[in-house]
C-alpha atoms as a PDB file:
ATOM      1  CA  UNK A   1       0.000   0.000   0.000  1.00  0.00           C
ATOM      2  CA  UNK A   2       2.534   2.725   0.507  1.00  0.00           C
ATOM      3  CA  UNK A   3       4.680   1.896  -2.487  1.00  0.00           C
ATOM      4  CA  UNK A   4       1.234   2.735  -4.375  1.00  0.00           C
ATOM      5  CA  UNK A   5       1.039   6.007  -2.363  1.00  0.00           C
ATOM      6  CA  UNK A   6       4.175   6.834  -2.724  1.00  0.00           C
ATOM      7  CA  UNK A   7       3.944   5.948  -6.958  1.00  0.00           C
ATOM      8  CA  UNK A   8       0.742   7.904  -7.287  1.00  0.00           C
ATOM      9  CA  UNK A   9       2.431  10.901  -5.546  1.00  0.00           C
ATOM     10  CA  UNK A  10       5.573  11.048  -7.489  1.00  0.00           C
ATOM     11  CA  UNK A  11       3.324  10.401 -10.759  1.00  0.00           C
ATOM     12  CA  UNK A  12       1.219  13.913  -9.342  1.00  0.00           C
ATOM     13  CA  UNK A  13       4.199  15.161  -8.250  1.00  0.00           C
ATOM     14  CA  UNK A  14       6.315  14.822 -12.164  1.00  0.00           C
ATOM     15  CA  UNK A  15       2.886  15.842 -14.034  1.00  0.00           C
ATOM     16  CA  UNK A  16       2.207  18.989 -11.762  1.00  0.00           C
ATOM     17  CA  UNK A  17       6.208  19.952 -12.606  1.00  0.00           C
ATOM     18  CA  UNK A  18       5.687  19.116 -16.294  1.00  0.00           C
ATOM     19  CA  UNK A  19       2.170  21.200 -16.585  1.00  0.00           C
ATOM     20  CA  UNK A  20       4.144  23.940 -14.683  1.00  0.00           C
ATOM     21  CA  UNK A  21       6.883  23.773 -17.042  1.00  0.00           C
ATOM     22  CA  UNK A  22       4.882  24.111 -20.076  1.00  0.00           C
ATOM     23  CA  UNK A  23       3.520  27.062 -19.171  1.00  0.00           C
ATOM     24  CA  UNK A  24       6.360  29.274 -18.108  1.00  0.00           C
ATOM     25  CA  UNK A  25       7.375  28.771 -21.383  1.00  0.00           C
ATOM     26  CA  UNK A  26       4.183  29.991 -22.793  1.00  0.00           C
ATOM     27  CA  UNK A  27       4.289  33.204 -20.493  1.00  0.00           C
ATOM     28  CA  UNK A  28       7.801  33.802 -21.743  1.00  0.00           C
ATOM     29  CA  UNK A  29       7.125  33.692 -25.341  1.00  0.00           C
ATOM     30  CA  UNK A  30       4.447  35.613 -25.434  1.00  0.00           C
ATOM     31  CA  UNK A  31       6.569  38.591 -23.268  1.00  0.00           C
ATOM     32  CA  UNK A  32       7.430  39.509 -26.769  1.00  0.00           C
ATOM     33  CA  UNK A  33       5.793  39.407 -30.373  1.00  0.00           C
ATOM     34  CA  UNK A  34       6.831  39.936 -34.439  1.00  0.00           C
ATOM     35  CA  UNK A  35       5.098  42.998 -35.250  1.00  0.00           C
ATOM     36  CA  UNK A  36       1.205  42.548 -36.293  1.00  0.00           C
ATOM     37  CA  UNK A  37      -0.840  43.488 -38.872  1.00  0.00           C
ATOM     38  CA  UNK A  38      -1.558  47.202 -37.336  1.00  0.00           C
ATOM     39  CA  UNK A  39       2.567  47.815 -37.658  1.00  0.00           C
ATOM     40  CA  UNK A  40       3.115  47.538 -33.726  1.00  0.00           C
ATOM     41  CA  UNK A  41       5.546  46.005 -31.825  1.00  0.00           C
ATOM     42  CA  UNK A  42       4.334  45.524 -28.378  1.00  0.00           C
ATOM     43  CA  UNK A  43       2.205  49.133 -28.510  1.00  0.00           C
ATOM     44  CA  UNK A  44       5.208  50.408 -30.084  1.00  0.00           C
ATOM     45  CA  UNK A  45       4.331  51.888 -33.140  1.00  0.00           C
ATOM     46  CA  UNK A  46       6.915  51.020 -35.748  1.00  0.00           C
ATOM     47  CA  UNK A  47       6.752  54.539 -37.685  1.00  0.00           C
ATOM     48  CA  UNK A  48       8.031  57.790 -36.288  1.00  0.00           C
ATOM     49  CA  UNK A  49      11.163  59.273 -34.815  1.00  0.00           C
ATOM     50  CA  UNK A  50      13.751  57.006 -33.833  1.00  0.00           C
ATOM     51  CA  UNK A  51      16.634  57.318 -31.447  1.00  0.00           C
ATOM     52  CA  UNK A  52      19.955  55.217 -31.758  1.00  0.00           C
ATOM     53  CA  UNK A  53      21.015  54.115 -27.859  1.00  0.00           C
ATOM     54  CA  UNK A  54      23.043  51.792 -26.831  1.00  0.00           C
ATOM     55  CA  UNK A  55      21.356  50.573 -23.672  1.00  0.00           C
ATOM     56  CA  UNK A  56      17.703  50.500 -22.247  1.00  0.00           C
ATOM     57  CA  UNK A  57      16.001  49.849 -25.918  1.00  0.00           C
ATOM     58  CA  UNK A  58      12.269  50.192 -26.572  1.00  0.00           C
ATOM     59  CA  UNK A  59      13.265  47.748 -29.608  1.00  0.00           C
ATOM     60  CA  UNK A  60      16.605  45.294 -30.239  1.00  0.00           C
ATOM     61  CA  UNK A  61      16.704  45.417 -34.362  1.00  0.00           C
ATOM     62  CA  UNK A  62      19.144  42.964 -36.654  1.00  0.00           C
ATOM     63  CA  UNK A  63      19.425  44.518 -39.883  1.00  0.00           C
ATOM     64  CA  UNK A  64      19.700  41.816 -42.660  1.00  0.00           C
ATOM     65  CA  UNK A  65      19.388  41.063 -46.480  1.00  0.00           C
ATOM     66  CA  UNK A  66      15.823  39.029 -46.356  1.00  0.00           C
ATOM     67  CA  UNK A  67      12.912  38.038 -44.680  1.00  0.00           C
ATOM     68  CA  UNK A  68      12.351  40.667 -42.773  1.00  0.00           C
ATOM     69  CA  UNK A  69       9.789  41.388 -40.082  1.00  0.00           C
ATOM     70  CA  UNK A  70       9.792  44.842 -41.163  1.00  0.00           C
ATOM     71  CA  UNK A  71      10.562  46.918 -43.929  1.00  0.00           C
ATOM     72  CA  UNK A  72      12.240  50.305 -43.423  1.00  0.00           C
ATOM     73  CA  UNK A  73      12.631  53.312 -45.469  1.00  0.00           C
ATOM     74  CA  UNK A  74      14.725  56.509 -43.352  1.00  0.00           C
ATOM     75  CA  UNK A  75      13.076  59.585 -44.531  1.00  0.00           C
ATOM     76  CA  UNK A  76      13.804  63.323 -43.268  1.00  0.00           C
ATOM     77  CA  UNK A  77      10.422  64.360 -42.322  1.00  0.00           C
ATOM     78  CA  UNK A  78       7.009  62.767 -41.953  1.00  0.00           C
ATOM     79  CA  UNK A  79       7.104  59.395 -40.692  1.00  0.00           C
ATOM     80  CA  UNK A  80       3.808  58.856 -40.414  1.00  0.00           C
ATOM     81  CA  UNK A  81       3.202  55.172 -41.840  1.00  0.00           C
ATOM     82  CA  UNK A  82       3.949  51.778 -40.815  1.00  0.00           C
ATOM     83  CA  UNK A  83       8.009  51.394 -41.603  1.00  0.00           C
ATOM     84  CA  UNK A  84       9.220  54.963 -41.878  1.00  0.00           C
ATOM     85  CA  UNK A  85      11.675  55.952 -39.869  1.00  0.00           C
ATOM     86  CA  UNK A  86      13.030  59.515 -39.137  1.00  0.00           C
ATOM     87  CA  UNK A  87      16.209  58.987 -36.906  1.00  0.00           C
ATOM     88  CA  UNK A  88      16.315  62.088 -34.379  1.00  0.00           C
ATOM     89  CA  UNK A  89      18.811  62.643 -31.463  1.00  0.00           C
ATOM     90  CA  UNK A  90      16.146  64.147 -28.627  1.00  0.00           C
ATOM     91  CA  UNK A  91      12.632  63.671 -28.059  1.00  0.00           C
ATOM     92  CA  UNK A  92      11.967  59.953 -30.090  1.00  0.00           C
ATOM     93  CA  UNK A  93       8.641  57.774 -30.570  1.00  0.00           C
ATOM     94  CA  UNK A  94      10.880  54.969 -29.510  1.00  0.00           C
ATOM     95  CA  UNK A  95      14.695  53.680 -29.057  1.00  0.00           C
ATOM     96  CA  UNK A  96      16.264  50.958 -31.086  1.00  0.00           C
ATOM     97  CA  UNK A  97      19.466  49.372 -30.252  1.00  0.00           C
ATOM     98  CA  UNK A  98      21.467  47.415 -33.535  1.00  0.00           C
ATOM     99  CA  UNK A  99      22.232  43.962 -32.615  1.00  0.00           C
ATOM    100  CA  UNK A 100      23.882  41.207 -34.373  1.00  0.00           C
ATOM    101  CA  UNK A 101      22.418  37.910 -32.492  1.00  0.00           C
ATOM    102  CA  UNK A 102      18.705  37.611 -30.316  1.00  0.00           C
ATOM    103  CA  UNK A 103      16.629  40.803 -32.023  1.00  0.00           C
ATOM    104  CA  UNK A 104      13.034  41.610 -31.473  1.00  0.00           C
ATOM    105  CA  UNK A 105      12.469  41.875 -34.554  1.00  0.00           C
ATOM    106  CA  UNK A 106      14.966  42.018 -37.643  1.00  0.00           C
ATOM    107  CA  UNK A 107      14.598  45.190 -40.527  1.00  0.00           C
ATOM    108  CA  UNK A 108      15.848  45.151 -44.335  1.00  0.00           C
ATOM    109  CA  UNK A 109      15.963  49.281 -45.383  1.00  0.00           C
ATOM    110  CA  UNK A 110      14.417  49.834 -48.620  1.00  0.00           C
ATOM    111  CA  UNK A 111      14.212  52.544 -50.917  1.00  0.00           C
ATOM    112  CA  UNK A 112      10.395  52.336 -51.762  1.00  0.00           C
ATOM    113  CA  UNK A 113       7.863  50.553 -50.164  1.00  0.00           C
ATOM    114  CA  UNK A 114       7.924  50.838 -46.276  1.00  0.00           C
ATOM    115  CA  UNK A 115       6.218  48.450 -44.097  1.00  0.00           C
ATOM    116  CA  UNK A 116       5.168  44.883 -43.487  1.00  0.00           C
ATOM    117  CA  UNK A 117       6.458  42.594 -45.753  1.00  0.00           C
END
């Protein structure tokens, strides 16, 4: 009788750890998302001004070649739709900081055609 007891509570004991383990992962990916269909990041719009830091990012970007998340044209003024970017030193919509490895999302700059790909 108590080798059953003690079975049946290691078999609770294993699925409670595996159920628990299963969804901390869950939380933890969905802490952060590819950028949706309304050109957000996390309620970061993905259009605007954009400061360059080096620490404390709104946004870690990888630039590369293809498949991007996002496509991003660097205009001077009015960056007011989804993958224009006006970089500014003071006073941005959001902060970016380049990375090479781990992004949050990863950018391709294009010369026409801003946006979602």
């Amino acid at each position: 009788m108590k080798k059953k007891i003690l079975l049946f509570s290691t078999l609770v004991a294993v699925v409670f750890w595996v159920i628990t383990g299963i969804a901390n992962n869950n939380v933890a990916a969905k802490g952060k998302s590819k950028p949706v269909s309304d050109c957000t990041f996390d309620n970061i719009k993905l259009y605007g001004k954009v400061q360059v830091v080096d620490a404390f990012p709104d946004i870690k970007v990888q630039i590369v070649d293809a498949f991007p998340d996002l496509n991003v044209q660097v205009v001077d003024a009015f960056p007011d739709e989804c993958g224009k970017w006006q970089f500014v030193d003071a006073f941005p919509d959001f902060k970016v900081q380049f990375v090479d490895a781990f992004p949050d999302i990863k950018i391709q700059y294009v010369d026409a055609f801003p946006g979602l790909p």
